[in-house]
C-alpha atoms as a PDB file:
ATOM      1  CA  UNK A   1     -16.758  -4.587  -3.324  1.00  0.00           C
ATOM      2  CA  UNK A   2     -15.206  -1.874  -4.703  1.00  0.00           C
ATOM      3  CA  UNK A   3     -12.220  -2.043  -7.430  1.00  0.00           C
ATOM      4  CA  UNK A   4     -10.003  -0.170  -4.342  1.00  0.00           C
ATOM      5  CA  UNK A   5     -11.232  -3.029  -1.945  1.00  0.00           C
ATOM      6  CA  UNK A   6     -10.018  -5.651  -4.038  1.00  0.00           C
ATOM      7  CA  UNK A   7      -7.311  -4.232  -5.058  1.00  0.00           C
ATOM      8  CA  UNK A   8      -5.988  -3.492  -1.538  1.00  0.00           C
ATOM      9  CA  UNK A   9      -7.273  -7.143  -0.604  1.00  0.00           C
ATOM     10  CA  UNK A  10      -4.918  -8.747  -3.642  1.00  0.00           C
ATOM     11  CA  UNK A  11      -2.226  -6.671  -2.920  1.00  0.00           C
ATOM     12  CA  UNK A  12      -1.993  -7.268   1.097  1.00  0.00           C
ATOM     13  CA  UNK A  13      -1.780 -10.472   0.524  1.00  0.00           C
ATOM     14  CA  UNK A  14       1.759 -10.610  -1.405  1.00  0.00           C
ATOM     15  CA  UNK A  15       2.886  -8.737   1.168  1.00  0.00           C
ATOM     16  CA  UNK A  16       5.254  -9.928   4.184  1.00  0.00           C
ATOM     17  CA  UNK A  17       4.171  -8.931   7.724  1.00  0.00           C
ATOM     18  CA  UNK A  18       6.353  -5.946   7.620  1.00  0.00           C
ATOM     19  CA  UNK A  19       5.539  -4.721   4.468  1.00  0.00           C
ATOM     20  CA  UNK A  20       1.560  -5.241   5.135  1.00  0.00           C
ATOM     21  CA  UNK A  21       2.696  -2.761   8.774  1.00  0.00           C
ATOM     22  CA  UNK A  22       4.217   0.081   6.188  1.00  0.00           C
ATOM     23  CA  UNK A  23       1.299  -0.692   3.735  1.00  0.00           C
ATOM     24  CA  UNK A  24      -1.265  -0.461   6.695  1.00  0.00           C
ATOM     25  CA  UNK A  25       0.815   2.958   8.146  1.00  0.00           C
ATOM     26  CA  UNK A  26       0.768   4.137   4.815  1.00  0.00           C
ATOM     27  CA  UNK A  27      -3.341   3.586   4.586  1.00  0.00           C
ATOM     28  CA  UNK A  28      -4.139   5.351   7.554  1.00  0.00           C
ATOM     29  CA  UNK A  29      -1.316   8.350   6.562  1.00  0.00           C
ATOM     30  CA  UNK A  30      -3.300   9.081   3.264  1.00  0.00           C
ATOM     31  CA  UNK A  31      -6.756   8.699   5.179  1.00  0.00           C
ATOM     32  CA  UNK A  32      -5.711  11.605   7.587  1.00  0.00           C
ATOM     33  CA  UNK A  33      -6.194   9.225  10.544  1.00  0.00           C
ATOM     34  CA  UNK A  34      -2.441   9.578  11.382  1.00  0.00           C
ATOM     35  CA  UNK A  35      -0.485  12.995  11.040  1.00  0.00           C
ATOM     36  CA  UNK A  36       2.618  13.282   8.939  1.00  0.00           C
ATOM     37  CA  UNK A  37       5.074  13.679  12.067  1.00  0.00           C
ATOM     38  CA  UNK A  38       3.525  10.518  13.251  1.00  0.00           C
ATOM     39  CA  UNK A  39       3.718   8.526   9.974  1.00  0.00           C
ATOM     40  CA  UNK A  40       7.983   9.291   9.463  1.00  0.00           C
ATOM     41  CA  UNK A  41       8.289   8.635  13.242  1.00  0.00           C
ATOM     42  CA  UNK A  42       6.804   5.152  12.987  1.00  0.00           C
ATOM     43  CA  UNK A  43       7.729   4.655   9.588  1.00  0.00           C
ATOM     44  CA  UNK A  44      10.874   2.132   8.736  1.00  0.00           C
ATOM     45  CA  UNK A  45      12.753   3.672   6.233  1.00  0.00           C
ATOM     46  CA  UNK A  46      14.286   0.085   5.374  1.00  0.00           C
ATOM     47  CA  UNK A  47      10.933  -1.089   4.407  1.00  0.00           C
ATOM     48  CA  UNK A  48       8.694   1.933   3.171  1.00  0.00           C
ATOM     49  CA  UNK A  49      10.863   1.932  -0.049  1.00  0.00           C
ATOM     50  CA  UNK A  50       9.918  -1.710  -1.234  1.00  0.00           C
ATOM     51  CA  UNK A  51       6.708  -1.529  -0.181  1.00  0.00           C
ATOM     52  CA  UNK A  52       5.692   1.542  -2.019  1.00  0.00           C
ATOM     53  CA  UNK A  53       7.611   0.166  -5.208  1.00  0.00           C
ATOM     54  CA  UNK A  54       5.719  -2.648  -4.634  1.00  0.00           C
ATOM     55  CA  UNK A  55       2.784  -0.608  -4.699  1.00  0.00           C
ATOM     56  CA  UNK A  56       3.272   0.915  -7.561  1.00  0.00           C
ATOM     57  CA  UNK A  57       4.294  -2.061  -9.813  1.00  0.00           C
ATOM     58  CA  UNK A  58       1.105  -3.813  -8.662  1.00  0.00           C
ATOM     59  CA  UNK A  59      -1.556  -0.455  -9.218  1.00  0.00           C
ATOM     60  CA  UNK A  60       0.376  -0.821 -12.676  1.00  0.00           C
ATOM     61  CA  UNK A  61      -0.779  -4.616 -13.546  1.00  0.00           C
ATOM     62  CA  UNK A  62      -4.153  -3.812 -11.739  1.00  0.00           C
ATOM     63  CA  UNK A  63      -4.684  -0.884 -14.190  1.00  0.00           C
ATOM     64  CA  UNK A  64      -3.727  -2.918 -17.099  1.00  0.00           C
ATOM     65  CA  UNK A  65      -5.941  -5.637 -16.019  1.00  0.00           C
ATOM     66  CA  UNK A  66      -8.695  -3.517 -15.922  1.00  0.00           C
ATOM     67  CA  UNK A  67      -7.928  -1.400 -19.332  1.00  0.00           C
ATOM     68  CA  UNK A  68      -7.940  -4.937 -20.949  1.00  0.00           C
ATOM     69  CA  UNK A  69     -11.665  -5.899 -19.704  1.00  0.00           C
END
């Protein structure tokens, strides 16, 4: 399993069901499975923001985590 793979794996799981949706909408956005019309129009704008801080304090702890191996 890849470092993303596990990473995404830890991460979902301190996630609540909403959050995990926007996390999940968010995936397939980046993949260029969904266009970026699509992705605002289904994307909460109440949730998005705390997921995606979220995000970015977790990548932060995974990077350090790894730096320190």
């Amino acid at each position: 399993m890849s470092f993303r793979e596990r990473w995404t794996k830890e991460f979902t799981k301190m996630l609540t069901e909403n959050e995990r949706k926007a996390f999940n909408l968010w995936v397939e956005f980046s993949q260029g499975k969904i266009s970026e019309s699509e992705f605002q129009s289904k994307m909460d704008m109440k949730i998005m923001p705390k997921m995606l801080g979220k995000m970015s304090a977790a990548r932060m702890n995974a990077l350090e985590d790894e730096v320190e191996r």
